[in-house]
PDB file of N, CA and C in Angstrom:
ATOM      1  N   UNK A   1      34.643  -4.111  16.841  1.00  0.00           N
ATOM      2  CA  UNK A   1      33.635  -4.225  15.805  1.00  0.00           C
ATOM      3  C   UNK A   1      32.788  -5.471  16.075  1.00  0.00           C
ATOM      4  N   UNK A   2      31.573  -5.426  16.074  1.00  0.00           N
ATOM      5  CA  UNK A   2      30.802  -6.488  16.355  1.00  0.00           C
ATOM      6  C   UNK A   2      30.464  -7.035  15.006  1.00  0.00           C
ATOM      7  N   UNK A   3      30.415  -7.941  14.655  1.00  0.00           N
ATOM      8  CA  UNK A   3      30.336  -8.922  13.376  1.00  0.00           C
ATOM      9  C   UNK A   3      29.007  -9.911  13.569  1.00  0.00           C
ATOM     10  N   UNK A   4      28.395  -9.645  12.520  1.00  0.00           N
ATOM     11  CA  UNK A   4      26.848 -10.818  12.416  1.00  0.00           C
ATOM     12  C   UNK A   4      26.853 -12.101  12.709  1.00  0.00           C
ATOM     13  N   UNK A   5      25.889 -12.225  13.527  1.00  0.00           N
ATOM     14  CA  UNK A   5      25.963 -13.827  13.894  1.00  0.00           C
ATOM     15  C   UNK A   5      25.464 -14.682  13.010  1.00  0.00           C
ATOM     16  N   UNK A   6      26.432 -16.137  12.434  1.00  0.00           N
ATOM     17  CA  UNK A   6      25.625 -16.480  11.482  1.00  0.00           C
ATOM     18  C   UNK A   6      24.235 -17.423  11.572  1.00  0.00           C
ATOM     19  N   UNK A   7      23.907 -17.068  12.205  1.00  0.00           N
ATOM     20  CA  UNK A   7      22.254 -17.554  12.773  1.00  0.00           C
ATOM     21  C   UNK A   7      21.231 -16.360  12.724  1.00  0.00           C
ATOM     22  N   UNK A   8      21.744 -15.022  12.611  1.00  0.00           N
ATOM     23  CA  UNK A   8      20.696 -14.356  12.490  1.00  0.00           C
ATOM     24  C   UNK A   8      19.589 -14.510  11.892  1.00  0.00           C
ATOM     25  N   UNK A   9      18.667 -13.527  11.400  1.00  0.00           N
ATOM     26  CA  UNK A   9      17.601 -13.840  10.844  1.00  0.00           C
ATOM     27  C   UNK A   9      17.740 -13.382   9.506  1.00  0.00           C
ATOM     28  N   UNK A  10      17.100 -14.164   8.518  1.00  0.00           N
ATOM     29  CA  UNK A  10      17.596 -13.409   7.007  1.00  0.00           C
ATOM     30  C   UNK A  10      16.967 -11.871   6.930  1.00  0.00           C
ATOM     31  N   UNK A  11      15.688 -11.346   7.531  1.00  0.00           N
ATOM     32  CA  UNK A  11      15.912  -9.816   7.507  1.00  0.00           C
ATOM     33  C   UNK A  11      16.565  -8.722   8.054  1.00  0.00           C
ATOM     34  N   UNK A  12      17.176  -9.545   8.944  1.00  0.00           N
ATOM     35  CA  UNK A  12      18.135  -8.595  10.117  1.00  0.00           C
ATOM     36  C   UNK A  12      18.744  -7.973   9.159  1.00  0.00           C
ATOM     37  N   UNK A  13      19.021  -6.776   9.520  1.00  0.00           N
ATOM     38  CA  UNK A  13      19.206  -5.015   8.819  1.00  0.00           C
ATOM     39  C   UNK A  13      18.977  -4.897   7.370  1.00  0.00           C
ATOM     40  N   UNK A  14      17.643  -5.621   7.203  1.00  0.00           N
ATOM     41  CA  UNK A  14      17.115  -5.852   5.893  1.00  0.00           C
ATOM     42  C   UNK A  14      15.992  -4.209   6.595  1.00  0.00           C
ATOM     43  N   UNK A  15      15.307  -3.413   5.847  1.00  0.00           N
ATOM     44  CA  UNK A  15      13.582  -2.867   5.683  1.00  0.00           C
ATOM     45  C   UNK A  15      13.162  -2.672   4.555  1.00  0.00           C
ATOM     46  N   UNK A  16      12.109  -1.813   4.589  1.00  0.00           N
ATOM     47  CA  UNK A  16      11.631  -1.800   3.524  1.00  0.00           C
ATOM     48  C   UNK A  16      11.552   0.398   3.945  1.00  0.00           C
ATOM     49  N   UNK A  17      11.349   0.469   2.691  1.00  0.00           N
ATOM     50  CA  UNK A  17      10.999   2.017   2.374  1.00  0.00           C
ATOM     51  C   UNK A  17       9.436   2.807   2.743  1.00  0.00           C
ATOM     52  N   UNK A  18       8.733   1.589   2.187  1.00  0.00           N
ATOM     53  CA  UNK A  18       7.207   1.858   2.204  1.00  0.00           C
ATOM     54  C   UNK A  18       6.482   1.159   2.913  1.00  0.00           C
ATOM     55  N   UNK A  19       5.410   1.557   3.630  1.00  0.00           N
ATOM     56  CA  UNK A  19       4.588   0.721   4.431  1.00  0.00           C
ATOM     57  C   UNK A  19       3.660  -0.121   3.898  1.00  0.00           C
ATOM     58  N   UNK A  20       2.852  -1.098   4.653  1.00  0.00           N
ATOM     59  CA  UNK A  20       1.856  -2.068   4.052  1.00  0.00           C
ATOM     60  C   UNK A  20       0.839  -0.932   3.943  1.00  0.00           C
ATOM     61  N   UNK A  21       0.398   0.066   3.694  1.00  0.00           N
ATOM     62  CA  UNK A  21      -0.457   0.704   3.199  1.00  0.00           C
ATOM     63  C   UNK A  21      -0.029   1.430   1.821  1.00  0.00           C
ATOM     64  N   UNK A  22       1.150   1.635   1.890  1.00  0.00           N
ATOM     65  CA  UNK A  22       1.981   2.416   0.912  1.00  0.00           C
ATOM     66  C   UNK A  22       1.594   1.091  -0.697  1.00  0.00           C
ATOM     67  N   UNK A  23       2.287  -0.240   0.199  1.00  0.00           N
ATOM     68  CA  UNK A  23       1.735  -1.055  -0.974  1.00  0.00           C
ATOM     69  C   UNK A  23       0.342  -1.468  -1.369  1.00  0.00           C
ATOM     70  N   UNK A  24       0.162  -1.573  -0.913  1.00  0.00           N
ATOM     71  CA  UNK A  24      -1.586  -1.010  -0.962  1.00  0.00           C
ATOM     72  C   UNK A  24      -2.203  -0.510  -1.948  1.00  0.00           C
ATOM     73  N   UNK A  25      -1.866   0.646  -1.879  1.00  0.00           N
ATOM     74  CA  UNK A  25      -1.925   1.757  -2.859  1.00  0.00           C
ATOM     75  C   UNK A  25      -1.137   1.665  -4.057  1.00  0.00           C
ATOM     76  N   UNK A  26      -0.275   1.528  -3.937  1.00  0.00           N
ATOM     77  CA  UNK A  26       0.633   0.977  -5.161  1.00  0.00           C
ATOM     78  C   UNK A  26      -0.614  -0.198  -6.184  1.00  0.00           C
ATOM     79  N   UNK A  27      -0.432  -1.051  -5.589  1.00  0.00           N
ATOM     80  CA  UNK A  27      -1.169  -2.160  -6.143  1.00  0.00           C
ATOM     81  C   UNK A  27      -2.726  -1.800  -6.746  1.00  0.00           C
ATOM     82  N   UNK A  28      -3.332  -1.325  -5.829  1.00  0.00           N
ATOM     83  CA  UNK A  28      -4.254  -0.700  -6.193  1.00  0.00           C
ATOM     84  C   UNK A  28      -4.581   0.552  -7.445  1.00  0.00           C
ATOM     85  N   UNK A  29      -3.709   0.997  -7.339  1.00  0.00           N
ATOM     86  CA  UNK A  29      -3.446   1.894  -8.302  1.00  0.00           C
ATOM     87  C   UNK A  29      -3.488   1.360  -9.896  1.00  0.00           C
ATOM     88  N   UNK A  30      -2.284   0.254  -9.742  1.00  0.00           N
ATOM     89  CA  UNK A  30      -1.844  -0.492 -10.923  1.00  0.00           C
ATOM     90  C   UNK A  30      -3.315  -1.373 -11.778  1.00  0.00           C
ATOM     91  N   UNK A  31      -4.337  -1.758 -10.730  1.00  0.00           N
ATOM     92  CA  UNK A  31      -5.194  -2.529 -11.038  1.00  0.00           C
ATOM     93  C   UNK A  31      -6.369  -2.798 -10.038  1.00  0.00           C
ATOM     94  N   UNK A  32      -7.334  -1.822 -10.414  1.00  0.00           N
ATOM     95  CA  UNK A  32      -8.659  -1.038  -9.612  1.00  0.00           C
ATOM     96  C   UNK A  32      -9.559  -2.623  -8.823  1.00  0.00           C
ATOM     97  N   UNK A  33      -9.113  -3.435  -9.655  1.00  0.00           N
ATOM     98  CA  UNK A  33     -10.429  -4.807  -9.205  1.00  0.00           C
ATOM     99  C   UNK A  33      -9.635  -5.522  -8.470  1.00  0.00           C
ATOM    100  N   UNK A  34      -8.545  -5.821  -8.029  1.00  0.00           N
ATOM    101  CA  UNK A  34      -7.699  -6.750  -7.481  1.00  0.00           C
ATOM    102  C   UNK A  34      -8.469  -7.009  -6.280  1.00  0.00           C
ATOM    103  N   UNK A  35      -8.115  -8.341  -5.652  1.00  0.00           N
ATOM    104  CA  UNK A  35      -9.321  -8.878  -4.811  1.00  0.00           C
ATOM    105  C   UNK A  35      -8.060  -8.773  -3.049  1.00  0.00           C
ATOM    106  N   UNK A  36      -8.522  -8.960  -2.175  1.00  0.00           N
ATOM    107  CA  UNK A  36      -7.904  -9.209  -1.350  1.00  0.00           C
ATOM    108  C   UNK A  36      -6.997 -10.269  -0.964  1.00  0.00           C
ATOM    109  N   UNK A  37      -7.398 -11.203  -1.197  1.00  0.00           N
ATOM    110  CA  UNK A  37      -6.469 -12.355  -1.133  1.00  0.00           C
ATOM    111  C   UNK A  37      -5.148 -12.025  -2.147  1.00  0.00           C
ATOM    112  N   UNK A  38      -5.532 -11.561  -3.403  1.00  0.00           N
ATOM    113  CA  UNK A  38      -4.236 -11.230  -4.538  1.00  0.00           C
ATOM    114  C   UNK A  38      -3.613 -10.248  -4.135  1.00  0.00           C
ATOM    115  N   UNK A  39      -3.992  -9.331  -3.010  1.00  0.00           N
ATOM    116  CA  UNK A  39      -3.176  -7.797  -2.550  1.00  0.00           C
ATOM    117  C   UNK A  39      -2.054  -8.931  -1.554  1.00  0.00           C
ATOM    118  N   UNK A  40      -2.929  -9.273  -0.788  1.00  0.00           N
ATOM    119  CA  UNK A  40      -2.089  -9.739   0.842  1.00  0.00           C
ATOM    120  C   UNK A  40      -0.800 -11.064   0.052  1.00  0.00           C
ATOM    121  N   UNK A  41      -1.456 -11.794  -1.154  1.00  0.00           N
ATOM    122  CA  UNK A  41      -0.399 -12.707  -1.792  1.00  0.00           C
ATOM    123  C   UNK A  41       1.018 -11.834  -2.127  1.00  0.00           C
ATOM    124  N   UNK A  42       0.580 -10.731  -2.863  1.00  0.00           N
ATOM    125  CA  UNK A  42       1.751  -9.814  -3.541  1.00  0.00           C
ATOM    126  C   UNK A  42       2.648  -9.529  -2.720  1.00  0.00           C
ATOM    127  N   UNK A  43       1.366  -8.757  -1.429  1.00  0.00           N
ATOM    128  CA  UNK A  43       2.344  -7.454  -0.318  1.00  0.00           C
ATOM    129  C   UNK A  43       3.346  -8.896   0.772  1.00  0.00           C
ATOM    130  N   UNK A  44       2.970 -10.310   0.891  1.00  0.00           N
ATOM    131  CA  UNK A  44       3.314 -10.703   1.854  1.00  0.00           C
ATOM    132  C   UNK A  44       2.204 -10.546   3.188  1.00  0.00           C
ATOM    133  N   UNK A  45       1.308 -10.448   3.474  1.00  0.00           N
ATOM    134  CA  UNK A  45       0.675 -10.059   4.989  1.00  0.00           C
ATOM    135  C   UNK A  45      -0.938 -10.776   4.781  1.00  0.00           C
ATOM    136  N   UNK A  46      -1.318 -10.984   5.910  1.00  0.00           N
ATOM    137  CA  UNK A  46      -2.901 -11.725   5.968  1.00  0.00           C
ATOM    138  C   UNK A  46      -3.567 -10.570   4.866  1.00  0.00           C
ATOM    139  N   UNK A  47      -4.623 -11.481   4.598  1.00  0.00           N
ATOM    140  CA  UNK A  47      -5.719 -10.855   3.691  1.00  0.00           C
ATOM    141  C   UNK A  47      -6.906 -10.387   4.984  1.00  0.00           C
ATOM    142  N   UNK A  48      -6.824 -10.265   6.090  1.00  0.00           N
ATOM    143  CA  UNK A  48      -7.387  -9.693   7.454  1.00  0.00           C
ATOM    144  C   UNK A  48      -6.457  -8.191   7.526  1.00  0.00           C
ATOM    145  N   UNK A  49      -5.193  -8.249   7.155  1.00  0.00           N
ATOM    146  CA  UNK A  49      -4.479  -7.134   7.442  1.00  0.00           C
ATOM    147  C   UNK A  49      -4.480  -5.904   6.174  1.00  0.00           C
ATOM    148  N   UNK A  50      -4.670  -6.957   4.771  1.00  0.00           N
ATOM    149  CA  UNK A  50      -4.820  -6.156   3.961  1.00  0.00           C
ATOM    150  C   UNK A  50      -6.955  -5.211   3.875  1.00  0.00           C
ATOM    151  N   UNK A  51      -7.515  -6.024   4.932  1.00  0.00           N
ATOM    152  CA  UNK A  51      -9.057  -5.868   5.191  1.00  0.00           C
ATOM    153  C   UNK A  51      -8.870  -4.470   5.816  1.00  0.00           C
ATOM    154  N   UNK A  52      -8.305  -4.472   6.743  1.00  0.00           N
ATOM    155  CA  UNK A  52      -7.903  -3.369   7.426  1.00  0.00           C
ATOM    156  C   UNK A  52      -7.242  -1.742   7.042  1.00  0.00           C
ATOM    157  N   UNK A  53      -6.282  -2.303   6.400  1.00  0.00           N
ATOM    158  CA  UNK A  53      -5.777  -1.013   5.315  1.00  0.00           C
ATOM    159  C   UNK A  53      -6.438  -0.317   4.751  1.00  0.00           C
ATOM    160  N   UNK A  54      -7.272  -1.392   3.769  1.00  0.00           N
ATOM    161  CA  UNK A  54      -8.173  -0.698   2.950  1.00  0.00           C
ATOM    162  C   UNK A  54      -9.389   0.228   3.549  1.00  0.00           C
ATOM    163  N   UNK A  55      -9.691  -0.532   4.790  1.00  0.00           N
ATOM    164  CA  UNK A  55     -10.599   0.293   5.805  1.00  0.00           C
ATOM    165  C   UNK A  55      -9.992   1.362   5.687  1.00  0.00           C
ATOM    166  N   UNK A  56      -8.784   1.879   6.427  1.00  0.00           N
ATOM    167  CA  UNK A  56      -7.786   2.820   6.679  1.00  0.00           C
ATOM    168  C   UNK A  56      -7.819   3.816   5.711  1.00  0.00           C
ATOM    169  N   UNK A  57      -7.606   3.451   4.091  1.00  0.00           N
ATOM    170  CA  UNK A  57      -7.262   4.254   3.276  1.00  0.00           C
ATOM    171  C   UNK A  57      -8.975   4.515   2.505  1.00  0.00           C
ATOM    172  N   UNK A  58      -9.939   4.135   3.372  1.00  0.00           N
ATOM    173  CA  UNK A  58     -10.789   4.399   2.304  1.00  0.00           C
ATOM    174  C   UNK A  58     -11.840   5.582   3.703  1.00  0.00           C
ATOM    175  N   UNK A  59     -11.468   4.853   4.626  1.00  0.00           N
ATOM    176  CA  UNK A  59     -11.862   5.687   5.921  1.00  0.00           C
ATOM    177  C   UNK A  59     -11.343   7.094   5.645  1.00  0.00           C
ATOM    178  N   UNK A  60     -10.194   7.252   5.635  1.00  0.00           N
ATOM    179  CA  UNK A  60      -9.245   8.492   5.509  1.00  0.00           C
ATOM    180  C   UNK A  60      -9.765   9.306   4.009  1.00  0.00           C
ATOM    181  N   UNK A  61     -10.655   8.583   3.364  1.00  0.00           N
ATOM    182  CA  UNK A  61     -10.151   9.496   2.074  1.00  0.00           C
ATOM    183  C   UNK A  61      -9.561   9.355   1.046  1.00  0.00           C
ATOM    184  N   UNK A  62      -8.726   8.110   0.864  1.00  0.00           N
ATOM    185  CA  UNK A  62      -7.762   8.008  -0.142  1.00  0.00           C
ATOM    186  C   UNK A  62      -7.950   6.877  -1.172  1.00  0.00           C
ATOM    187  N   UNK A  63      -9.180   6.083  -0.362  1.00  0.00           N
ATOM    188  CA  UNK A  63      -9.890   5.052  -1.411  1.00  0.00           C
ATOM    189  C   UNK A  63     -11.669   5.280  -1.724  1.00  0.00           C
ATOM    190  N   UNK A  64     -11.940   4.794  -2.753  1.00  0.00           N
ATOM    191  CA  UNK A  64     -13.404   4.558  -2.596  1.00  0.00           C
ATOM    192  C   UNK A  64     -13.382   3.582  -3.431  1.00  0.00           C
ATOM    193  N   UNK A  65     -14.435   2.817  -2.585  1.00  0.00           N
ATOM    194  CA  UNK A  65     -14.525   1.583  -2.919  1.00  0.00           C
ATOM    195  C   UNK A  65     -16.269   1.549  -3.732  1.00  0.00           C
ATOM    196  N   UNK A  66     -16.926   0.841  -4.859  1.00  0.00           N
ATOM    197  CA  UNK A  66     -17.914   0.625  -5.295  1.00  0.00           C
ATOM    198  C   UNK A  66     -17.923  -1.150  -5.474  1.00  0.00           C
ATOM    199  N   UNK A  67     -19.000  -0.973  -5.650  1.00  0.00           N
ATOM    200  CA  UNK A  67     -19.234  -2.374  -5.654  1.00  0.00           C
ATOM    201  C   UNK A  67     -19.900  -2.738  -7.352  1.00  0.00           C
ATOM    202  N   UNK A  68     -19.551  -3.831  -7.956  1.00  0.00           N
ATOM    203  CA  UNK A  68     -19.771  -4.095  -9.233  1.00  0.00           C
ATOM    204  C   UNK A  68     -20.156  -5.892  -9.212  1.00  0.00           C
ATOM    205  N   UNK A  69     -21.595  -5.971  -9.356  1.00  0.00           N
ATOM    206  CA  UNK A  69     -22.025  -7.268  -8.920  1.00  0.00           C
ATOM    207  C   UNK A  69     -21.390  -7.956  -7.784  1.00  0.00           C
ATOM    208  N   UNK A  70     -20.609  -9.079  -7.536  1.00  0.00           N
ATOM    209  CA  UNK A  70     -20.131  -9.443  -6.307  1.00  0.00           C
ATOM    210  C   UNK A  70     -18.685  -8.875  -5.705  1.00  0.00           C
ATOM    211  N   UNK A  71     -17.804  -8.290  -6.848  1.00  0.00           N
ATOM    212  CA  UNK A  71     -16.773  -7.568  -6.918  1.00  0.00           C
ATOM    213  C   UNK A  71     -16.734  -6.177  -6.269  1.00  0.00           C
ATOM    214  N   UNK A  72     -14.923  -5.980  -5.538  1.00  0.00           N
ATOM    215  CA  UNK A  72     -14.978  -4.572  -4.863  1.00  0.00           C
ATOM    216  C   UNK A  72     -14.278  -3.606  -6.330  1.00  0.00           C
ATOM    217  N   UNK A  73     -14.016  -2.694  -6.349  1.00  0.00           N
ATOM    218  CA  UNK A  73     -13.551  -1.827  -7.783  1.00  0.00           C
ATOM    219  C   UNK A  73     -12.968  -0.748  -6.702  1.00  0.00           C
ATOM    220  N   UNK A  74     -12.114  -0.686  -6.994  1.00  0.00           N
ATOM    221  CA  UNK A  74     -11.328   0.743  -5.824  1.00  0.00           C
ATOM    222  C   UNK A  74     -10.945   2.137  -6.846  1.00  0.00           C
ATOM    223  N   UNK A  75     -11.147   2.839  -6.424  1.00  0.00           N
ATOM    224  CA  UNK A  75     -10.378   4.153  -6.833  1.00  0.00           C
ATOM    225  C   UNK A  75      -9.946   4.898  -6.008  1.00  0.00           C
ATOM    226  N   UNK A  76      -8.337   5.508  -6.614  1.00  0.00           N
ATOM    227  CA  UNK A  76      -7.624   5.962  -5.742  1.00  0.00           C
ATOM    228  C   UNK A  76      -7.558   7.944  -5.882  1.00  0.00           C
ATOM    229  N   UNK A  77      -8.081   8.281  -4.646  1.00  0.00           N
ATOM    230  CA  UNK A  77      -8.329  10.017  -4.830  1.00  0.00           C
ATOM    231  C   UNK A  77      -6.923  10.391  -4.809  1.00  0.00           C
ATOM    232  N   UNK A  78      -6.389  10.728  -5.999  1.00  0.00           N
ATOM    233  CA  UNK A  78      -5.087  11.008  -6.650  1.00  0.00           C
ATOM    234  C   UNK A  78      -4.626  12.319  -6.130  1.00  0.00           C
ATOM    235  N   UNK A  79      -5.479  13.308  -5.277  1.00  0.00           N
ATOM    236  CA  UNK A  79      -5.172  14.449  -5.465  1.00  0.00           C
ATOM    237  C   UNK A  79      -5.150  14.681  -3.503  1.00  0.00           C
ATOM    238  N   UNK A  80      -5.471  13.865  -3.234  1.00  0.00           N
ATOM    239  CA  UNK A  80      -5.162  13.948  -1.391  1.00  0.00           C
ATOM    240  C   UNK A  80      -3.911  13.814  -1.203  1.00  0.00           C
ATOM    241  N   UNK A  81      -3.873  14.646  -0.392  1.00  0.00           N
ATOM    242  CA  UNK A  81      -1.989  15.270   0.109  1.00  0.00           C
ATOM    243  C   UNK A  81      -1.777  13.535   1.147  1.00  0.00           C
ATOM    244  N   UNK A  82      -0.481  13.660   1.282  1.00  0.00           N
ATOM    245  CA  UNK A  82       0.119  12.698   1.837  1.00  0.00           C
ATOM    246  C   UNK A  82       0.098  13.379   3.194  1.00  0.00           C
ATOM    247  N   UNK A  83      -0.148  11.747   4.252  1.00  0.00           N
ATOM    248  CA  UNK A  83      -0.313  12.771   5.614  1.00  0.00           C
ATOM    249  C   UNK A  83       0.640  12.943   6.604  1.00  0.00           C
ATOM    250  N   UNK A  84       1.817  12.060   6.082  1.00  0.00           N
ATOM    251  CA  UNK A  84       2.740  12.977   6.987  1.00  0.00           C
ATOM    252  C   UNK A  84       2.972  14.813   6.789  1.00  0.00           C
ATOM    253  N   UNK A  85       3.750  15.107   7.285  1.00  0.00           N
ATOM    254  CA  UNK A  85       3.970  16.274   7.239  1.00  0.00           C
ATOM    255  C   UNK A  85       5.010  16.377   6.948  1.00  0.00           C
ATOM    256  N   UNK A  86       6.171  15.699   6.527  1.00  0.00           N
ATOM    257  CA  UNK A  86       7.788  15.605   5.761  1.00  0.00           C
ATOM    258  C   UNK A  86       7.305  15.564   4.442  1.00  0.00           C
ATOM    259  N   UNK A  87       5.978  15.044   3.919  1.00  0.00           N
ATOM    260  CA  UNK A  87       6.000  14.573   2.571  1.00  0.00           C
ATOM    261  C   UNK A  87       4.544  15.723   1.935  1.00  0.00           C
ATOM    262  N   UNK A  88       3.654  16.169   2.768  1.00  0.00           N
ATOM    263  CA  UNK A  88       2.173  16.644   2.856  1.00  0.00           C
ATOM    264  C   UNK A  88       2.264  18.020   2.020  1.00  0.00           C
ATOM    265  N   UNK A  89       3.428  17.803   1.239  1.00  0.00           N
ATOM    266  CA  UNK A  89       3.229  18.745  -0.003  1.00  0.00           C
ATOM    267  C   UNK A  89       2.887  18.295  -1.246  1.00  0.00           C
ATOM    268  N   UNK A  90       3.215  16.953  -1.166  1.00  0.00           N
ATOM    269  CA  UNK A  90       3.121  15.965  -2.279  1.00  0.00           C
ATOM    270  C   UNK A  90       1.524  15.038  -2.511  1.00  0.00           C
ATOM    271  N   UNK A  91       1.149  15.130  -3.705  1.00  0.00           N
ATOM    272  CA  UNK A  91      -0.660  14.077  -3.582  1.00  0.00           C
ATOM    273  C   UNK A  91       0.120  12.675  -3.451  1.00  0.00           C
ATOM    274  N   UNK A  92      -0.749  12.119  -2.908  1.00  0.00           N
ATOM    275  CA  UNK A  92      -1.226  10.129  -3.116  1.00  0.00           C
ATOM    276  C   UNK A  92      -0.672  10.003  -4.916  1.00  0.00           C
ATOM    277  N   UNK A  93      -1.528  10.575  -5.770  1.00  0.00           N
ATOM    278  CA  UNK A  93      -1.495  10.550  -6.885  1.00  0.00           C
ATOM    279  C   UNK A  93       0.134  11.101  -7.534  1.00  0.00           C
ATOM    280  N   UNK A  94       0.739  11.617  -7.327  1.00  0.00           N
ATOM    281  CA  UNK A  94       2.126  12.123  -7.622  1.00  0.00           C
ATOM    282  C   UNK A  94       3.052  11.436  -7.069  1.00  0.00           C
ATOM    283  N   UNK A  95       3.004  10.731  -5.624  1.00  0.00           N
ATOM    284  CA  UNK A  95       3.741   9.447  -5.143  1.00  0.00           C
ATOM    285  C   UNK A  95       3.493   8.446  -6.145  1.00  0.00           C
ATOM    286  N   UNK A  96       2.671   7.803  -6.902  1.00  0.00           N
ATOM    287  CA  UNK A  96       2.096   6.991  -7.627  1.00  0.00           C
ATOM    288  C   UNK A  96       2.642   7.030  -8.323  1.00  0.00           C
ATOM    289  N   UNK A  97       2.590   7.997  -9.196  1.00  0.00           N
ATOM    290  CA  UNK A  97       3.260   8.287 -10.768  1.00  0.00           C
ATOM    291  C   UNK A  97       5.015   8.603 -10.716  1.00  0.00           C
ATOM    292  N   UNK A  98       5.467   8.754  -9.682  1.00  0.00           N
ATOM    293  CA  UNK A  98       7.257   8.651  -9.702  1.00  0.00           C
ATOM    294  C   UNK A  98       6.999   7.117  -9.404  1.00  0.00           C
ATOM    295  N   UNK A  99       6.619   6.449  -8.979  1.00  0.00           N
ATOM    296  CA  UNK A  99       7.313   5.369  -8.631  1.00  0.00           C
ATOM    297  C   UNK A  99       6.603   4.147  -9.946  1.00  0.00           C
ATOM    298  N   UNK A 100       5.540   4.942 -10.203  1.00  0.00           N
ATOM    299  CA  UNK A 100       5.207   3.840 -11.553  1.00  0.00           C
ATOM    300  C   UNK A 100       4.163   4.526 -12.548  1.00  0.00           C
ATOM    301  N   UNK A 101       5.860   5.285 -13.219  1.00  0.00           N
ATOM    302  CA  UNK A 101       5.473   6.326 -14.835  1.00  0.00           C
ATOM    303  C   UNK A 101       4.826   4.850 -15.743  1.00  0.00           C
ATOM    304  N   UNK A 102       3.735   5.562 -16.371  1.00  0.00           N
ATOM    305  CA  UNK A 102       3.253   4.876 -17.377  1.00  0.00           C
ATOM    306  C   UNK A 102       3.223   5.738 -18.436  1.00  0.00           C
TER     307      UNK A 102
END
């Protein structure tokens, strides 16, 4: 049996479930005006990486972004299928709502 070294790293056989886009969306969801710097503070990751995502999810379809004087305002298209194909029976919007019933 091999036993942990105690020097490892504190995430070693730590993950996570959801991806930095997954939180993303989450967050976004919860609160349409949130700025970038307050996404990348929450999720943990550059506010360059959270720049990117949002590209990603708004490129794809799953965000739209408007603009409201100097502010971004996001909305999330609730009804786009998820794109894997293990999950691509299920919307964006129905992932949302199991994981945060209001």
């Amino acid at each position: 049996m091999i036993e942990p070294s105690s020097q490892s790293e504190p995430r070693a056989g730590r993950f996570d479930f959801f991806t930095n886009h997954a939180h993303v969306l989450f967050l976004i969801a919860q609160s349409s005006d949130l700025r970038m710097r307050e996404l990348a503070a929450e999720i943990g990751i550059t506010e360059r990486a959270v720049q990117r995502i949002v590209e990603d999810l708004t490129v794809s379809g799953y965000l739209v972004v408007t603009k409201e004087g100097r502010r971004n305002r996001y909305k999330l298209e609730e009804g786009m299928r998820l794109p894997h194909r293990v999950e691509s029976h299920r919307s964006v919007g129905e992932l949302v709502r199991f994981l945060h019933p209001e």
